[in-house]
C-alpha atoms as a PDB file:
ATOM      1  CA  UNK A   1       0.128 -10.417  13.869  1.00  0.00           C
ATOM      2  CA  UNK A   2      -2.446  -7.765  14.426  1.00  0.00           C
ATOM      3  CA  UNK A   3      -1.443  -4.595  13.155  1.00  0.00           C
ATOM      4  CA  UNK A   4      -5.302  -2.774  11.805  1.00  0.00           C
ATOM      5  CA  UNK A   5      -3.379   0.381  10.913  1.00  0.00           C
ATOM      6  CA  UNK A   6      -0.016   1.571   9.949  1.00  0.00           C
ATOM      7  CA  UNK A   7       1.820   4.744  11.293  1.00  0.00           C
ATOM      8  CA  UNK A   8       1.385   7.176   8.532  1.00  0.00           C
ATOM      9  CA  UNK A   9       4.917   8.584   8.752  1.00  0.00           C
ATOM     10  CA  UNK A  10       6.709   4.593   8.639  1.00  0.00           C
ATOM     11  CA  UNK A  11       8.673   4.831   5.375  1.00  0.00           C
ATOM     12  CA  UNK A  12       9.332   8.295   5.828  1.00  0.00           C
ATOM     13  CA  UNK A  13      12.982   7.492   6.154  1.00  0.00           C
ATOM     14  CA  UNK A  14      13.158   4.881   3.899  1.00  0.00           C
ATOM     15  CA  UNK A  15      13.353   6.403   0.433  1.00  0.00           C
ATOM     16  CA  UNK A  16      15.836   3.277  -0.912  1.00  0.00           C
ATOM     17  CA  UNK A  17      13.215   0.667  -0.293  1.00  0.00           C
ATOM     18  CA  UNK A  18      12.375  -1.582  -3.229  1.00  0.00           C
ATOM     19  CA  UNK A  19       9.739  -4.028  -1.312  1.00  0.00           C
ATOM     20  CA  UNK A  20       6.858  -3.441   1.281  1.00  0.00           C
ATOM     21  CA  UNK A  21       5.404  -6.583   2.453  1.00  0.00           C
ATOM     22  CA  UNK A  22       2.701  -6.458   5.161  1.00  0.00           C
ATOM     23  CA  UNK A  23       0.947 -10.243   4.886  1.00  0.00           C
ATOM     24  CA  UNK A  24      -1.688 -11.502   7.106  1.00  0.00           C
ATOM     25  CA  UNK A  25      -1.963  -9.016   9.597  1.00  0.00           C
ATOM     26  CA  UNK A  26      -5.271  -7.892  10.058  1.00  0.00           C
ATOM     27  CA  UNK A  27      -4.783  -4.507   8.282  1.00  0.00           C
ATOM     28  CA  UNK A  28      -7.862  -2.357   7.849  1.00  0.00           C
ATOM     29  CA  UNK A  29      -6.024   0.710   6.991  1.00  0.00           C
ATOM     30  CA  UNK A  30      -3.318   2.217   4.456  1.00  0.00           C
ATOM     31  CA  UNK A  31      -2.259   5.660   4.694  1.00  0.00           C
ATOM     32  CA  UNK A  32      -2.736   7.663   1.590  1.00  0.00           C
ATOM     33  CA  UNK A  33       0.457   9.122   1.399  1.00  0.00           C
ATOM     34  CA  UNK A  34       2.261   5.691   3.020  1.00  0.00           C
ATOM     35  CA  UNK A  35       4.589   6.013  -0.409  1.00  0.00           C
ATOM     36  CA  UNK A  36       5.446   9.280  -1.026  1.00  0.00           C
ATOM     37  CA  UNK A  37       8.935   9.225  -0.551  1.00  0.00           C
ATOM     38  CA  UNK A  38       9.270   5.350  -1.654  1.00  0.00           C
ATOM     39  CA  UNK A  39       9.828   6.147  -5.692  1.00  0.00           C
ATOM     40  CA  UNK A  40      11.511   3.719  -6.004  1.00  0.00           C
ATOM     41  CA  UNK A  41       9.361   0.677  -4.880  1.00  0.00           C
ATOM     42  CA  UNK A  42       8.739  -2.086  -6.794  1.00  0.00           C
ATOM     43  CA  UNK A  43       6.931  -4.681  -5.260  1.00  0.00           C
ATOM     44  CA  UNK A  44       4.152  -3.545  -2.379  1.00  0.00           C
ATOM     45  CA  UNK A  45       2.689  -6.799  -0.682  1.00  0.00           C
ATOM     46  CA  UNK A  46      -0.797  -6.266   1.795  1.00  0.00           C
ATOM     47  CA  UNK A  47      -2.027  -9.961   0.935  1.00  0.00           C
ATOM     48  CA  UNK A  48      -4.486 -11.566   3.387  1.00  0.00           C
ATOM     49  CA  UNK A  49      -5.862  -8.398   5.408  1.00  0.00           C
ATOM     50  CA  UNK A  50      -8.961  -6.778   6.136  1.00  0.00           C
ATOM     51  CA  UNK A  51      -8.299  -3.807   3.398  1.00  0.00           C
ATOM     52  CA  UNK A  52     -11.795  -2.777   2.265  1.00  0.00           C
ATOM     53  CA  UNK A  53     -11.092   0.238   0.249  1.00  0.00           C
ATOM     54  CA  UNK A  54      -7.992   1.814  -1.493  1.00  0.00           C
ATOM     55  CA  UNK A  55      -7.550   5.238  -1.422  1.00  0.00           C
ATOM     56  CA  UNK A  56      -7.625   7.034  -4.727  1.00  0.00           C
ATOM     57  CA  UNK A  57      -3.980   8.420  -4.554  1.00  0.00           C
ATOM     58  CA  UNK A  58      -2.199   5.319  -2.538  1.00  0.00           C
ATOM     59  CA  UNK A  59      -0.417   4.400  -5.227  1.00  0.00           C
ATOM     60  CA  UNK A  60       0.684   7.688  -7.170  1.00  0.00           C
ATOM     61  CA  UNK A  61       4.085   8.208  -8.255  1.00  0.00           C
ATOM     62  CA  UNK A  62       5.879   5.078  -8.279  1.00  0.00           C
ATOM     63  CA  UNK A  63       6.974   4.594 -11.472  1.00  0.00           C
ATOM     64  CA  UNK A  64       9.147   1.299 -10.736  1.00  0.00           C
ATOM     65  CA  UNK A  65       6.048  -0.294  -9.018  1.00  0.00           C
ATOM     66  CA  UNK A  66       6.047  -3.703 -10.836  1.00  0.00           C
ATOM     67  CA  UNK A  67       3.932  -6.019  -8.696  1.00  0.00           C
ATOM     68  CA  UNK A  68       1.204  -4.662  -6.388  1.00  0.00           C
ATOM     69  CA  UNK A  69      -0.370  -8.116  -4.492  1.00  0.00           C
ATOM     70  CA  UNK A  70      -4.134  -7.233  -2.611  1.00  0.00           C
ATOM     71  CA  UNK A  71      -5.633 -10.518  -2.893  1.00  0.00           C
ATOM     72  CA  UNK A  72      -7.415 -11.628   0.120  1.00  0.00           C
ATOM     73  CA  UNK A  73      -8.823  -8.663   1.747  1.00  0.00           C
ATOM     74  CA  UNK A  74     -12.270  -7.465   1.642  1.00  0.00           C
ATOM     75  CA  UNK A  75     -12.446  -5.005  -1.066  1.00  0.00           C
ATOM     76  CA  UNK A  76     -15.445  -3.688  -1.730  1.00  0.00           C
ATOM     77  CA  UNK A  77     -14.261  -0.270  -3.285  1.00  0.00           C
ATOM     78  CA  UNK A  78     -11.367   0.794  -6.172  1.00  0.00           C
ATOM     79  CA  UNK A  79     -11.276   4.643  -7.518  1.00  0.00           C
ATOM     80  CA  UNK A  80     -11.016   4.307 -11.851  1.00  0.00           C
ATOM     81  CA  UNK A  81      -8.094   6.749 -10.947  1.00  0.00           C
ATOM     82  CA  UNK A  82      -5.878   4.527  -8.650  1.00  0.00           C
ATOM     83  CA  UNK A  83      -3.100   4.415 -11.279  1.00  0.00           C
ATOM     84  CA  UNK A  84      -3.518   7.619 -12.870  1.00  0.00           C
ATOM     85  CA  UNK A  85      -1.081  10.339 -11.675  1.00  0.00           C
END
């Protein structure tokens, strides 16, 4: 699969979902505001992409968010404020 960037409206009808899992896909790319109306999400999944940096307020208000996997992209950059809402 070779999807480098993800529409930034994608979950905006999903506000239920517990799980986002995009594996192996070449992603380069996450929306910052990809989450905002997934509060409840638990688990978010971008294993095995090309994700160099996260932006500082990806992952802001998700209180349930139990188990965030990045491993395997190419990280070079992580704002001290990623978690901090």
């Amino acid at each position: 699969v070779n999807i480098q960037k993800l529409p930034q409206n994608l979950l905006q009808n999903c506000p239920n979902i517990k799980e986002f899992r995009v594996q192996k896909a070449k992603l380069k790319d996450v929306p910052e505001d990809l989450f905002n109306q997934t509060k409840g999400i638990q688990i978010i999944d971008l294993a095995g992409n090309e994700i160099k940096s996260i932006k500082p307020l990806l992952f802001r208000n998700l209180p349930h968010l139990k188990t965030l996997r990045l491993h395997y992209n190419n990280i070079e950059d992580i704002n001290n404020n990623i978690f901090n809402y």
